[in-house]
PDB file of N, CA and C in Angstrom:
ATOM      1  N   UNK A   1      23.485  16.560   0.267  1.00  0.00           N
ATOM      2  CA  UNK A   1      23.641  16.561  -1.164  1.00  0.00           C
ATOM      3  C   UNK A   1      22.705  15.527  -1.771  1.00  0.00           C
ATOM      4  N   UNK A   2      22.251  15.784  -2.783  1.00  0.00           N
ATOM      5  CA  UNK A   2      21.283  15.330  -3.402  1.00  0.00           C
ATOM      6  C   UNK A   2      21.628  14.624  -4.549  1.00  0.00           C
ATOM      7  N   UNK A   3      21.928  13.270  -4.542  1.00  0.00           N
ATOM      8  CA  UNK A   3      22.564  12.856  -5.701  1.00  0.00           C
ATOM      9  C   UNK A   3      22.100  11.608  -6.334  1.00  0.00           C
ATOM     10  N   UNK A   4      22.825  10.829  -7.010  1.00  0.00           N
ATOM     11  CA  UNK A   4      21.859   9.111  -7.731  1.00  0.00           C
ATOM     12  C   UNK A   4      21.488   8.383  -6.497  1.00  0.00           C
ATOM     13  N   UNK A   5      22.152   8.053  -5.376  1.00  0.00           N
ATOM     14  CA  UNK A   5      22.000   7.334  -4.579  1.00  0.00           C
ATOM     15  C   UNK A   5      20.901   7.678  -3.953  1.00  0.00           C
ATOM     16  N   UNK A   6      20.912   9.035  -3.043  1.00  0.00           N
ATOM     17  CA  UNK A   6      19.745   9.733  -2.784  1.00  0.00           C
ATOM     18  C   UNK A   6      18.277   8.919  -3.346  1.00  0.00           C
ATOM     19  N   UNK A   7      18.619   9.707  -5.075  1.00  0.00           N
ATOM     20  CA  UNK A   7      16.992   9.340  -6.251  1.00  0.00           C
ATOM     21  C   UNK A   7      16.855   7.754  -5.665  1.00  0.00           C
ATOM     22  N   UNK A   8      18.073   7.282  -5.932  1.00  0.00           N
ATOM     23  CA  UNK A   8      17.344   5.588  -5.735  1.00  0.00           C
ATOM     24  C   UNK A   8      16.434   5.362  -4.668  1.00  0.00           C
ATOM     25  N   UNK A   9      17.292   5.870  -3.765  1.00  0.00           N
ATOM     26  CA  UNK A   9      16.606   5.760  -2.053  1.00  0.00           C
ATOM     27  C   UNK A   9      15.014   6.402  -1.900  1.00  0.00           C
ATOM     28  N   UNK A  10      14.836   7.236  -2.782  1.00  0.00           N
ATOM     29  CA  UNK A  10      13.306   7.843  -2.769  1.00  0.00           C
ATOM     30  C   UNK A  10      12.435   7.173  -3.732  1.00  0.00           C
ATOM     31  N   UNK A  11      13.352   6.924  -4.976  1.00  0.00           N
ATOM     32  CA  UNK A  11      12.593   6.440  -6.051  1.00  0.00           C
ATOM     33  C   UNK A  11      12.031   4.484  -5.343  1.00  0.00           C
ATOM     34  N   UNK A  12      12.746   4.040  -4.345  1.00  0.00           N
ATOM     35  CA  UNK A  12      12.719   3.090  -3.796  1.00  0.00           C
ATOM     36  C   UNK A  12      11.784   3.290  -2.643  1.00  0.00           C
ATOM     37  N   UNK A  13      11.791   4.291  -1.706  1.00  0.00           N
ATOM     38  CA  UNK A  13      10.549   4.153  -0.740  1.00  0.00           C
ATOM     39  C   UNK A  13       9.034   4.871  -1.712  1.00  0.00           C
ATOM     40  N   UNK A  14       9.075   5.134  -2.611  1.00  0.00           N
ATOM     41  CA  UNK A  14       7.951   5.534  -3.325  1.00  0.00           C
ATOM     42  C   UNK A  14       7.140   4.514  -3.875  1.00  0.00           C
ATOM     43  N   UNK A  15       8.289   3.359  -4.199  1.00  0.00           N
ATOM     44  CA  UNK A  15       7.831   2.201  -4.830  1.00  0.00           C
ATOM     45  C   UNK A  15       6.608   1.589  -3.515  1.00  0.00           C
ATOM     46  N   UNK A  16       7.361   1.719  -2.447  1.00  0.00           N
ATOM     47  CA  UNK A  16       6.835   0.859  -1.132  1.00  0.00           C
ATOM     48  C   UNK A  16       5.677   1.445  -0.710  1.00  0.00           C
ATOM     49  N   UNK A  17       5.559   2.894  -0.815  1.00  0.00           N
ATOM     50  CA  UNK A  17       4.524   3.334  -0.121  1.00  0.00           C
ATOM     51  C   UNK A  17       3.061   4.037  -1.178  1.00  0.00           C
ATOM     52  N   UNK A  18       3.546   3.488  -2.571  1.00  0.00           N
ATOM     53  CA  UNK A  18       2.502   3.390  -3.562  1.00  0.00           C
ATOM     54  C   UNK A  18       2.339   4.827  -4.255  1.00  0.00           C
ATOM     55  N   UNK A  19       3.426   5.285  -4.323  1.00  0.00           N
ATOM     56  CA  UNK A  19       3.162   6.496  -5.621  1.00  0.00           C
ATOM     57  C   UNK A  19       4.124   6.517  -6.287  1.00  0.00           C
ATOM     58  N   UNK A  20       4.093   7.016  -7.326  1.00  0.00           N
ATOM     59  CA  UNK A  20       4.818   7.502  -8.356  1.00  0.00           C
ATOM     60  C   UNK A  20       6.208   7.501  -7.948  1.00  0.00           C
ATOM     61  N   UNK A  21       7.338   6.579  -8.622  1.00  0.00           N
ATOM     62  CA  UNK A  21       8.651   6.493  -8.468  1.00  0.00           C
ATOM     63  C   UNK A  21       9.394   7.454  -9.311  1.00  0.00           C
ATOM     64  N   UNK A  22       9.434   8.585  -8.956  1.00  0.00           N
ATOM     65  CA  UNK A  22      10.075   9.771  -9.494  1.00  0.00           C
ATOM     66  C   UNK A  22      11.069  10.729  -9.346  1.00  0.00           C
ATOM     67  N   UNK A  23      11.163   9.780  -8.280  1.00  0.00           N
ATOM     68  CA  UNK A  23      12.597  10.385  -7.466  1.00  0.00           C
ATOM     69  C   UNK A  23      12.795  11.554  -6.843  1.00  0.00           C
ATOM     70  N   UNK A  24      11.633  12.313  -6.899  1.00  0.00           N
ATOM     71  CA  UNK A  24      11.695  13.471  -6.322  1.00  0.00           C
ATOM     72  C   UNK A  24      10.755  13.734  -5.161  1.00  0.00           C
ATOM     73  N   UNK A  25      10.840  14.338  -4.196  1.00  0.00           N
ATOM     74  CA  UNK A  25      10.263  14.210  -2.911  1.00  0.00           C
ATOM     75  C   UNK A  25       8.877  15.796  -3.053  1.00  0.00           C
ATOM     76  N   UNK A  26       8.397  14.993  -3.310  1.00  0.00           N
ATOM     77  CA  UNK A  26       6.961  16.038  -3.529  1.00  0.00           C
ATOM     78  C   UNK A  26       5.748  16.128  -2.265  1.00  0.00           C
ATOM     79  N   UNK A  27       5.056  16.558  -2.788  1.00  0.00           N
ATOM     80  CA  UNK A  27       3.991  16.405  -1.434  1.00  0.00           C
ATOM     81  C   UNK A  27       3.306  15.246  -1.218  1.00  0.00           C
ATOM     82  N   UNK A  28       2.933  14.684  -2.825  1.00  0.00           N
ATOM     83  CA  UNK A  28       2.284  13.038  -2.533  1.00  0.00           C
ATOM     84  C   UNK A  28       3.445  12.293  -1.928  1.00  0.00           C
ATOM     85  N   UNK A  29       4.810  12.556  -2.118  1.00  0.00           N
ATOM     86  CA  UNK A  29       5.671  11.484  -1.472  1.00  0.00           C
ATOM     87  C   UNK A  29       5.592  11.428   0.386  1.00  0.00           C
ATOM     88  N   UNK A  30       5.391  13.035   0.078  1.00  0.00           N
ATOM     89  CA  UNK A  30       5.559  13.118   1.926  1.00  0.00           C
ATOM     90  C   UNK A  30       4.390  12.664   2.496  1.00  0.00           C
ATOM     91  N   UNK A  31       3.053  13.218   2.198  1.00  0.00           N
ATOM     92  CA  UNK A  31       1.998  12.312   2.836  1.00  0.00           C
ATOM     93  C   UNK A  31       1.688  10.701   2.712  1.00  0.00           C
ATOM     94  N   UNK A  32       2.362  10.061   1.940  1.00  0.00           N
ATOM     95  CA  UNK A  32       2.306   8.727   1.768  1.00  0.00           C
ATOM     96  C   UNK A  32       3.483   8.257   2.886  1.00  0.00           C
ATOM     97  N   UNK A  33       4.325   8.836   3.077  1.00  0.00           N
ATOM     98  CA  UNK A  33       5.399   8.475   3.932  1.00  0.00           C
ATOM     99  C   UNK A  33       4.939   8.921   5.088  1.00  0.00           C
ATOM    100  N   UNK A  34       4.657  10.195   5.318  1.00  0.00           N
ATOM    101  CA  UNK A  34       4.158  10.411   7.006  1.00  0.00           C
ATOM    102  C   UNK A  34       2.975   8.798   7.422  1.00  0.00           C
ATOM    103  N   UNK A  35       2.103   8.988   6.293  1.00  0.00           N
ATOM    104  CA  UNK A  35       1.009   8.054   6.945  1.00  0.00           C
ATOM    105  C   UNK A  35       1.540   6.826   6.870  1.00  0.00           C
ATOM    106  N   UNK A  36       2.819   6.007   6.530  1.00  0.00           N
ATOM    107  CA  UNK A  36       3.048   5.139   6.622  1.00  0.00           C
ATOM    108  C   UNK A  36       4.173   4.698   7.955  1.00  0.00           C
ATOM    109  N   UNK A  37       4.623   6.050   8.484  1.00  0.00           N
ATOM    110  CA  UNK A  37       6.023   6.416   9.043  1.00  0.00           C
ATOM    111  C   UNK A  37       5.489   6.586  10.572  1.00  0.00           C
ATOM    112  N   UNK A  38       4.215   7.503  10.599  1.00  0.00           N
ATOM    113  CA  UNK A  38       3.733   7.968  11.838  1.00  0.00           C
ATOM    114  C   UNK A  38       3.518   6.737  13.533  1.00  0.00           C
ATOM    115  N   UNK A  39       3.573   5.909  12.866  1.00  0.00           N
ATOM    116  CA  UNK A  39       2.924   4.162  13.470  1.00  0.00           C
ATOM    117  C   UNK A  39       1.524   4.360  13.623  1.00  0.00           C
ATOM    118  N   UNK A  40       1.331   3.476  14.134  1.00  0.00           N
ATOM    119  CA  UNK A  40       0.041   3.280  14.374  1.00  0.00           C
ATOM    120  C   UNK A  40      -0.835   3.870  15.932  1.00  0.00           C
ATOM    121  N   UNK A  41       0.066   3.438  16.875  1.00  0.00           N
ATOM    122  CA  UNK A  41      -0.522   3.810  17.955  1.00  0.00           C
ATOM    123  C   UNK A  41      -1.314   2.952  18.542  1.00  0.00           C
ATOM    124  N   UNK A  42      -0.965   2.386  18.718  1.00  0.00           N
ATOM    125  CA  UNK A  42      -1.800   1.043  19.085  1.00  0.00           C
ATOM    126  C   UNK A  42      -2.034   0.832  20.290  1.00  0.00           C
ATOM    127  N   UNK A  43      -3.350   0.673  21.086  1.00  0.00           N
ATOM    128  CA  UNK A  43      -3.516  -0.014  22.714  1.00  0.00           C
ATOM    129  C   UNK A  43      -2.689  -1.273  22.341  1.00  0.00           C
ATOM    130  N   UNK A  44      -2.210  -1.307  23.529  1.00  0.00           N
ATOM    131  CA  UNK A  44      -1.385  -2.656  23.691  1.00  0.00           C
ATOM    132  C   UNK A  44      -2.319  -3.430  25.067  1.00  0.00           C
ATOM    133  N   UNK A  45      -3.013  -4.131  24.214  1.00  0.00           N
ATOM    134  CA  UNK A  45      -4.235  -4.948  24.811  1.00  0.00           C
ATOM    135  C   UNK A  45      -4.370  -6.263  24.341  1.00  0.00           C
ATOM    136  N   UNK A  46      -2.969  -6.816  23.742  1.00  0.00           N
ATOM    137  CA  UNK A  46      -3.680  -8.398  22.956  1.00  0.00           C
ATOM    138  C   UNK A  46      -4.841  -8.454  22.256  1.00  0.00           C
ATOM    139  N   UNK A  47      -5.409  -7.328  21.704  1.00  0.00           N
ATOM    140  CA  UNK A  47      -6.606  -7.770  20.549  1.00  0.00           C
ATOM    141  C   UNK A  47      -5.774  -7.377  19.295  1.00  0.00           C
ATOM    142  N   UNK A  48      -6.129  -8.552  18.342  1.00  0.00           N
ATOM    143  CA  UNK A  48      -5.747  -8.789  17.175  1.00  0.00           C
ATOM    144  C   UNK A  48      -6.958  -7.982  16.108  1.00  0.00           C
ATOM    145  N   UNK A  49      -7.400  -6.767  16.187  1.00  0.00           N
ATOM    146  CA  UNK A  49      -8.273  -6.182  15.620  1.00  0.00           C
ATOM    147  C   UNK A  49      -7.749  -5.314  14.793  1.00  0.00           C
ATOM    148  N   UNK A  50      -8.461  -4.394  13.659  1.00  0.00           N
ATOM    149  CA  UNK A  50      -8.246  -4.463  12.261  1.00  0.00           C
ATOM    150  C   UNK A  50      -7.292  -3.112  12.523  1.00  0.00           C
ATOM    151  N   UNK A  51      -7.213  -2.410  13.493  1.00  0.00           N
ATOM    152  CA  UNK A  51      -6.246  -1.443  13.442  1.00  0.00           C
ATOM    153  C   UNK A  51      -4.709  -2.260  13.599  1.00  0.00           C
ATOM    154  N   UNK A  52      -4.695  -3.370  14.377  1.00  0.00           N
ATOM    155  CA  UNK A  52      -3.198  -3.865  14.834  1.00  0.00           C
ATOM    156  C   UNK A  52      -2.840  -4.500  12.921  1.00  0.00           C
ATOM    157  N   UNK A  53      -3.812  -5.202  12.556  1.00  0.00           N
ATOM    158  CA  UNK A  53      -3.460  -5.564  11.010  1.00  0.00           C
ATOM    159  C   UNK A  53      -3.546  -4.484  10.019  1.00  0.00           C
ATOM    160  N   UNK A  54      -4.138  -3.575   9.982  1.00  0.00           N
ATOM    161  CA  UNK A  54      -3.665  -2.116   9.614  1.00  0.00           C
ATOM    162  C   UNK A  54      -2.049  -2.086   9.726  1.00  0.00           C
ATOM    163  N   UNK A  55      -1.930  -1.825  10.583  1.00  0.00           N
ATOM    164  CA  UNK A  55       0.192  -1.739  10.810  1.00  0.00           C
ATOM    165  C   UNK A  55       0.714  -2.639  10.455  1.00  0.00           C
ATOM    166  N   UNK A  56      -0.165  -3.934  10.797  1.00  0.00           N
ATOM    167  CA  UNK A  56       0.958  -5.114  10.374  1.00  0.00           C
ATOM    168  C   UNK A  56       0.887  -5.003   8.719  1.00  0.00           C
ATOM    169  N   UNK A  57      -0.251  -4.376   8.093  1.00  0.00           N
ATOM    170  CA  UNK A  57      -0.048  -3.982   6.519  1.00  0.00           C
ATOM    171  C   UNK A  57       0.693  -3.004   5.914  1.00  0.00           C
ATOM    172  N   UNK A  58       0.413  -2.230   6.875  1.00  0.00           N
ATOM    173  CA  UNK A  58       1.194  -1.071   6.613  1.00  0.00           C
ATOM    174  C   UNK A  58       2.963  -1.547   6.460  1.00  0.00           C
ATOM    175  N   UNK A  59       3.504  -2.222   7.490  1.00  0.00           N
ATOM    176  CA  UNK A  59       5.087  -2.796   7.633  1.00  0.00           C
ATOM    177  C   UNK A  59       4.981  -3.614   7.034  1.00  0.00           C
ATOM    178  N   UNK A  60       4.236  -4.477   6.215  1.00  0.00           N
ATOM    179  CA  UNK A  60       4.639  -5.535   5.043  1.00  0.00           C
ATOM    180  C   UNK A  60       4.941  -4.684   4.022  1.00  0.00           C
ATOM    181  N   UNK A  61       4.110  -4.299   3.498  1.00  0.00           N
ATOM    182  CA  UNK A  61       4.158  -3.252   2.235  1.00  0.00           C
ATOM    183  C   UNK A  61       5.684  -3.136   2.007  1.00  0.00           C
ATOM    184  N   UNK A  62       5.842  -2.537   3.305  1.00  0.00           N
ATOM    185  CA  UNK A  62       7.351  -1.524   3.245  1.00  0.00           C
ATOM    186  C   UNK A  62       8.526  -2.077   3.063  1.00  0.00           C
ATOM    187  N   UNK A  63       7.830  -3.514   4.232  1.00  0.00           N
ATOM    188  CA  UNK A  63       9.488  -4.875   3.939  1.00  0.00           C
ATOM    189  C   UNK A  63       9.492  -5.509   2.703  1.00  0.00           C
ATOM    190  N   UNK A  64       8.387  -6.130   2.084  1.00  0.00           N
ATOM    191  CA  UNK A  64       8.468  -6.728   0.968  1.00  0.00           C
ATOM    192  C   UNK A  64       8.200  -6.075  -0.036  1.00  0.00           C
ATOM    193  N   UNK A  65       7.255  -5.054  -0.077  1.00  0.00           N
ATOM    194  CA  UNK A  65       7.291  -4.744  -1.177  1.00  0.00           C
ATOM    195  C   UNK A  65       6.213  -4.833  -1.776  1.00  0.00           C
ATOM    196  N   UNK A  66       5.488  -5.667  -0.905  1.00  0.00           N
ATOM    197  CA  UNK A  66       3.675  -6.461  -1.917  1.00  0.00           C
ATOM    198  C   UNK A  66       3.155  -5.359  -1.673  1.00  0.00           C
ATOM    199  N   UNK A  67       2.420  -5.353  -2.533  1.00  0.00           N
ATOM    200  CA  UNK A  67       0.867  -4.129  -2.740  1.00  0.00           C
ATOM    201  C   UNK A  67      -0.049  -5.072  -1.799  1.00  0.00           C
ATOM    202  N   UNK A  68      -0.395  -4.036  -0.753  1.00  0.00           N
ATOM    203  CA  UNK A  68      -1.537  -4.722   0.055  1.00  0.00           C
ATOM    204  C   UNK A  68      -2.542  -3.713  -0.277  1.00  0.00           C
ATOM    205  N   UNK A  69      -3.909  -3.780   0.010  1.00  0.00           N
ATOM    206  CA  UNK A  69      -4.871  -3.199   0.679  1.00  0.00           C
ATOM    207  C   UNK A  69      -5.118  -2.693   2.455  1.00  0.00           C
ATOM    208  N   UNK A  70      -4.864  -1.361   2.534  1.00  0.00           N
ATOM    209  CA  UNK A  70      -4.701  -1.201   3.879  1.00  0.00           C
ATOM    210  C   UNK A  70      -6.404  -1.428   4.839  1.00  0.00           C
ATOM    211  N   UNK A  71      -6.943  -2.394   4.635  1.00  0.00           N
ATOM    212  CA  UNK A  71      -8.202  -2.615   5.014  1.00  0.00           C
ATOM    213  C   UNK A  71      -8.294  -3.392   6.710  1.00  0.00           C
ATOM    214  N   UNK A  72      -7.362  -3.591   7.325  1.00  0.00           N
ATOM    215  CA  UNK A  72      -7.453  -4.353   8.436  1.00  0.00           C
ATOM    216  C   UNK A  72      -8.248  -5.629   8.096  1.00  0.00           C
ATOM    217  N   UNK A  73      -8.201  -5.996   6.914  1.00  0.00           N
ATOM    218  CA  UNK A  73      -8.705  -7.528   7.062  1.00  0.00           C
ATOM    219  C   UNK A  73      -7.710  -8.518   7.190  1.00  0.00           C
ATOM    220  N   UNK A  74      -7.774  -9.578   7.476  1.00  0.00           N
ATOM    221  CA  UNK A  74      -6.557 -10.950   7.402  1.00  0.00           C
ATOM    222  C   UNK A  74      -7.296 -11.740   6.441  1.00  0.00           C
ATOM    223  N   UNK A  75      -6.178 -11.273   5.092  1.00  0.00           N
ATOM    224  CA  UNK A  75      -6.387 -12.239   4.164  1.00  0.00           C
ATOM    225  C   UNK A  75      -6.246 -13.081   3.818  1.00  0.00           C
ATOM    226  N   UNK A  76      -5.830 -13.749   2.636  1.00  0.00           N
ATOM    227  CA  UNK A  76      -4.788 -14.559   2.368  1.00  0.00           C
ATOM    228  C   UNK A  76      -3.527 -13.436   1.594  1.00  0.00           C
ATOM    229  N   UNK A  77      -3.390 -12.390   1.236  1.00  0.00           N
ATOM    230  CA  UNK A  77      -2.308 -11.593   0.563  1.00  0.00           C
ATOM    231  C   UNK A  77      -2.180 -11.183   1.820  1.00  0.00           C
ATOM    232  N   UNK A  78      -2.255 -11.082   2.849  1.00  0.00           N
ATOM    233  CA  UNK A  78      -1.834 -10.382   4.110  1.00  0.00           C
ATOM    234  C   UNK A  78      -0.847 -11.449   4.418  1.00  0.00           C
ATOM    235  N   UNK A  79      -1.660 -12.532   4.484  1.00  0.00           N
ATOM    236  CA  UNK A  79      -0.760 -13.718   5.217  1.00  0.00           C
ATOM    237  C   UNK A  79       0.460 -14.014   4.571  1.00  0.00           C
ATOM    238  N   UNK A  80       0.337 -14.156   2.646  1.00  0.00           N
ATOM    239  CA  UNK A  80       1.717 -14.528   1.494  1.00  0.00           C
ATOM    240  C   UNK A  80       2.430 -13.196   2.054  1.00  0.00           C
ATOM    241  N   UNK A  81       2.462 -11.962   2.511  1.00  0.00           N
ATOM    242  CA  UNK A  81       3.104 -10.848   2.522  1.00  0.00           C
ATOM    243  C   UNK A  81       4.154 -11.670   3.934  1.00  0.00           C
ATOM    244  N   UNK A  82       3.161 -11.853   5.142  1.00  0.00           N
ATOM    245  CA  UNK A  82       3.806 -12.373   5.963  1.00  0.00           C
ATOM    246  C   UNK A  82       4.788 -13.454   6.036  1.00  0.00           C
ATOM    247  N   UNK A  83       3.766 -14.503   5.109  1.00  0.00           N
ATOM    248  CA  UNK A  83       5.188 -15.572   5.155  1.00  0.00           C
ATOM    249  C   UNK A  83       6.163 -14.971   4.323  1.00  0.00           C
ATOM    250  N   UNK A  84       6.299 -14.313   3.468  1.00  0.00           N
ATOM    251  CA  UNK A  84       7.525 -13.766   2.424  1.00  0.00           C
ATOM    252  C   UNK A  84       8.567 -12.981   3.127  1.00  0.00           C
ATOM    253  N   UNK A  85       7.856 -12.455   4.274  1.00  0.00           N
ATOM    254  CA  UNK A  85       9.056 -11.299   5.272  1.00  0.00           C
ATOM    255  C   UNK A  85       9.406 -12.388   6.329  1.00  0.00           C
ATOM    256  N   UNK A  86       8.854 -13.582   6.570  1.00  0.00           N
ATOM    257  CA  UNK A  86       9.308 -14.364   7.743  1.00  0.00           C
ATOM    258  C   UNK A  86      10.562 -15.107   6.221  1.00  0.00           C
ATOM    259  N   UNK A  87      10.095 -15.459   5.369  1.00  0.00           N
ATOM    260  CA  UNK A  87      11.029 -16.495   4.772  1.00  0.00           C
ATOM    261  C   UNK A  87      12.197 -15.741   4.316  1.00  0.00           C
ATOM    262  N   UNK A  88      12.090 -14.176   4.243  1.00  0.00           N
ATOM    263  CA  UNK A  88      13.201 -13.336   4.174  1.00  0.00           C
ATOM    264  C   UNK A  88      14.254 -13.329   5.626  1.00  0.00           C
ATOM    265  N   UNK A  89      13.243 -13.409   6.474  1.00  0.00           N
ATOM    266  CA  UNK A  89      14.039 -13.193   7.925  1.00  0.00           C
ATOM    267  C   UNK A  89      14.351 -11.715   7.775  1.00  0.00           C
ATOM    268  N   UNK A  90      13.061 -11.226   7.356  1.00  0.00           N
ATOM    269  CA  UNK A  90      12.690  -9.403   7.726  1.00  0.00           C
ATOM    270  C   UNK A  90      11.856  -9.103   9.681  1.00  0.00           C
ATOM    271  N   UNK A  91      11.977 -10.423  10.202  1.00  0.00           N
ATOM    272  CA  UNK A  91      11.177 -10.098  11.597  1.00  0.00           C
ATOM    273  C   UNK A  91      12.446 -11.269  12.313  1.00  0.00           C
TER     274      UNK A  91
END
């Protein structure tokens, strides 16, 4: 059933994954969510390279909420995203 709680819950991951909070589950909602949902896929090799900060942008976004740039760079808004989900005790 499809009801207020529902809208919130979409109108709330729409916010996170950068489109239009409209509460309704459209096609921009679903491809913004698959590509945020899918993971990453990552070699698990200890390199800290721009695909592993890719995800780690991708899962800030989603915990806090900040508008990142999904660029695999380490910024400084990469890093405020990070300390904000560590000072939440989101990890």
């Amino acid at each position: 059933m499809f009801g207020p709680r529902t809208e919130a819950g979409v109108k709330w991951l729409q916010t996170r994954v950068g489109v239009t909070a409209d509460g309704l589950w459209g096609p921009d909602t679903e491809t913004a969510f698959t590509r945020f949902s899918d993971g990453p896929n990552l070699t698990v090799d200890g390199d800290t390279g721009p695909n592993t900060v890719k995800a780690l942008q991708r899962h800030l976004m989603l915990m806090t909420g900040t508008k990142l740039t999904i660029d695999g760079a380490w910024g400084a808004t990469t890093t405020r995203a990070l300390q904000t989900a560590l000072n939440q005790g989101r990890f």
